[in-house]
Protein backbone atom coordinates (compact mmCIF):
# COMPACT_ATOMS: atom_id res chain seq x y z
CA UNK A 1 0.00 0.00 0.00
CA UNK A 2 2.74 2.55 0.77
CA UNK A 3 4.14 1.82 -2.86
CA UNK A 4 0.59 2.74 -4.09
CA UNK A 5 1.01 5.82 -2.23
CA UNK A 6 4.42 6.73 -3.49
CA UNK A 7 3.36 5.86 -6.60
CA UNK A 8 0.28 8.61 -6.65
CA UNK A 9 2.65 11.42 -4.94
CA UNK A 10 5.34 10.72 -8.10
CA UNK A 11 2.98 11.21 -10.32
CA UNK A 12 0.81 14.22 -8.93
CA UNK A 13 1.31 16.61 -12.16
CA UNK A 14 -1.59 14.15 -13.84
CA UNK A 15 -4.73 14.28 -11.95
CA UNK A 16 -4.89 11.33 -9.57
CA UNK A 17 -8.54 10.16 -10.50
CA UNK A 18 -6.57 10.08 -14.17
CA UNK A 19 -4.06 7.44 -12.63
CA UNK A 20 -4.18 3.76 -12.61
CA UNK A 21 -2.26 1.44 -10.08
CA UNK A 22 -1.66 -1.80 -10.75
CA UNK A 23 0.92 -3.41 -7.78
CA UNK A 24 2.85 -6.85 -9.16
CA UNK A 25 5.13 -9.14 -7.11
CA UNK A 26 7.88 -11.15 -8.90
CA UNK A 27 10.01 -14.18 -8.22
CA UNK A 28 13.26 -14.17 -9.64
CA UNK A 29 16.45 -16.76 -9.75
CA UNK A 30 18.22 -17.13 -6.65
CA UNK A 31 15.30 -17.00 -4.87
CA UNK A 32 14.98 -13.20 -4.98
CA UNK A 33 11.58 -11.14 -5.39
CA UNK A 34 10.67 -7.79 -6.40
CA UNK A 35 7.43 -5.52 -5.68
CA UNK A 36 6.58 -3.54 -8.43
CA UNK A 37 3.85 -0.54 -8.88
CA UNK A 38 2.96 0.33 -12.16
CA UNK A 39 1.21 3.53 -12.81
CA UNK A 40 -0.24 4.35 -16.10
CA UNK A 41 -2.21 7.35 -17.09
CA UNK A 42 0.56 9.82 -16.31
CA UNK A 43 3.29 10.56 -18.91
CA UNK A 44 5.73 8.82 -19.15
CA UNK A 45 4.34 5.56 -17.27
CA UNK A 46 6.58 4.65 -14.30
CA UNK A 47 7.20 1.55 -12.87
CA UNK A 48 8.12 1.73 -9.10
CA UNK A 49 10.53 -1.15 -7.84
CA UNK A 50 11.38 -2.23 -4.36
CA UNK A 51 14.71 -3.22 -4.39
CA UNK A 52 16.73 -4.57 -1.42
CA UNK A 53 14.71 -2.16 0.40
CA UNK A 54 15.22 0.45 -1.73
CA UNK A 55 12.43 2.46 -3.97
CA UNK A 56 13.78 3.15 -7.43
CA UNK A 57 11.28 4.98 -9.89
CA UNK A 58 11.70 4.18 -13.32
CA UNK A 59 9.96 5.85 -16.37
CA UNK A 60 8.65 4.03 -19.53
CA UNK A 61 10.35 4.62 -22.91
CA UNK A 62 9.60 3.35 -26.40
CA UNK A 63 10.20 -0.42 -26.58
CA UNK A 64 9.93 -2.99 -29.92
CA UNK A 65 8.09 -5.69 -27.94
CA UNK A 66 7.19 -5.75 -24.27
CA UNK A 67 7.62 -3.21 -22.00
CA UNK A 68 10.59 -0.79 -20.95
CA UNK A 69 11.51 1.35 -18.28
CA UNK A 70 14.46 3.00 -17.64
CA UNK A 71 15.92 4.74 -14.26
CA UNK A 72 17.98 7.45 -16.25
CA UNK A 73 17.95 8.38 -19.58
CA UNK A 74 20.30 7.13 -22.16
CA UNK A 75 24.26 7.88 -21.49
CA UNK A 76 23.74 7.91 -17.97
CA UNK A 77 24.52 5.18 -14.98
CA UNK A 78 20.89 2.99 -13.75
CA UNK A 79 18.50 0.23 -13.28
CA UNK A 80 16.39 -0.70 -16.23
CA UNK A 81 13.54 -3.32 -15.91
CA UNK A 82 11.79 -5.17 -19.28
CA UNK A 83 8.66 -6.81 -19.35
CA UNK A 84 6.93 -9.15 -21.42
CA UNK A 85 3.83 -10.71 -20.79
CA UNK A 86 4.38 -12.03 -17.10
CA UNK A 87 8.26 -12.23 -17.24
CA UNK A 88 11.00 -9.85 -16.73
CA UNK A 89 14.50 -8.84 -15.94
CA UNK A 90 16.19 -6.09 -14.11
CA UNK A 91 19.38 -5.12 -15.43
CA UNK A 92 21.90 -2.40 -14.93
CA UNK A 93 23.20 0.43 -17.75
CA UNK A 94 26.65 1.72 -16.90
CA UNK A 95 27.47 5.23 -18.08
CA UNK A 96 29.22 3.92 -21.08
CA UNK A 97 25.97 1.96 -22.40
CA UNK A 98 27.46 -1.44 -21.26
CA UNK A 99 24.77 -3.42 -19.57
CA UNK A 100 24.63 -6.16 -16.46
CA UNK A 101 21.72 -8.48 -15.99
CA UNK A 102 21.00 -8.48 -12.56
CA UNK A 103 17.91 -10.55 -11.83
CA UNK A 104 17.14 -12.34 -14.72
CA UNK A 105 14.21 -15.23 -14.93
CA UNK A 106 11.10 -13.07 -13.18
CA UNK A 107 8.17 -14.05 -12.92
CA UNK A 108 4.69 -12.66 -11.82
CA UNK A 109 3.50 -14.47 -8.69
CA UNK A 110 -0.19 -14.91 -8.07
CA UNK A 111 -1.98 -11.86 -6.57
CA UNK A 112 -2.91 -13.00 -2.82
């Protein structure tokens, strides 16, 4: 619920009744899992991950198949996360473009 919250506050230039939430949890190799808020209805979309702890906000950019969204634009250090369908990966863009899969193999668990 907090993410919810968070997720309305980040995007408070659209008009919240304008938002939708939709909160995910994923399962990843190694046993790891990731919360994830997705808010559409705003622009860009955002997706907002719990990681270790940690809130990172990601926005959505233009993507060939699935779904994209990218911590910092292009030519700068941060997380990225790609979707498709109910999998997805978060990975890591260095600086110089290279890029680092970091949980790789997630999967949407069932909603509770």
């Amino acid at each position: 619920m907090r993410l919810v919250a968070a997720a309305l506050l980040l995007a408070a230039p659209a008009a919240a009744q304008d938002l939708e939430t939709l909160p995910m949890h994923y399962g990843c190799d190694r046993g790891a899992r990731i919360e994830a808020v997705y808010v559409n209805g705003g622009m860009p979309a955002l997706a907002i991950l719990t990681l270790e702890g940690r809130m990172v906000v990601l926005s959505n950019v233009p993507s060939g198949s699935g779904a994209f969204y990218a911590e910092a634009p292009e030519g700068r250090a941060g997380y990225f996360w790609r979707t498709k369908g109910e999998e997805a990966t978060l990975s890591w863009r260095a600086a110089d473009g290279a890029e680092t899969d970091l949980l790789d193999g997630c999967t949407a668990l069932a909603k509770d």
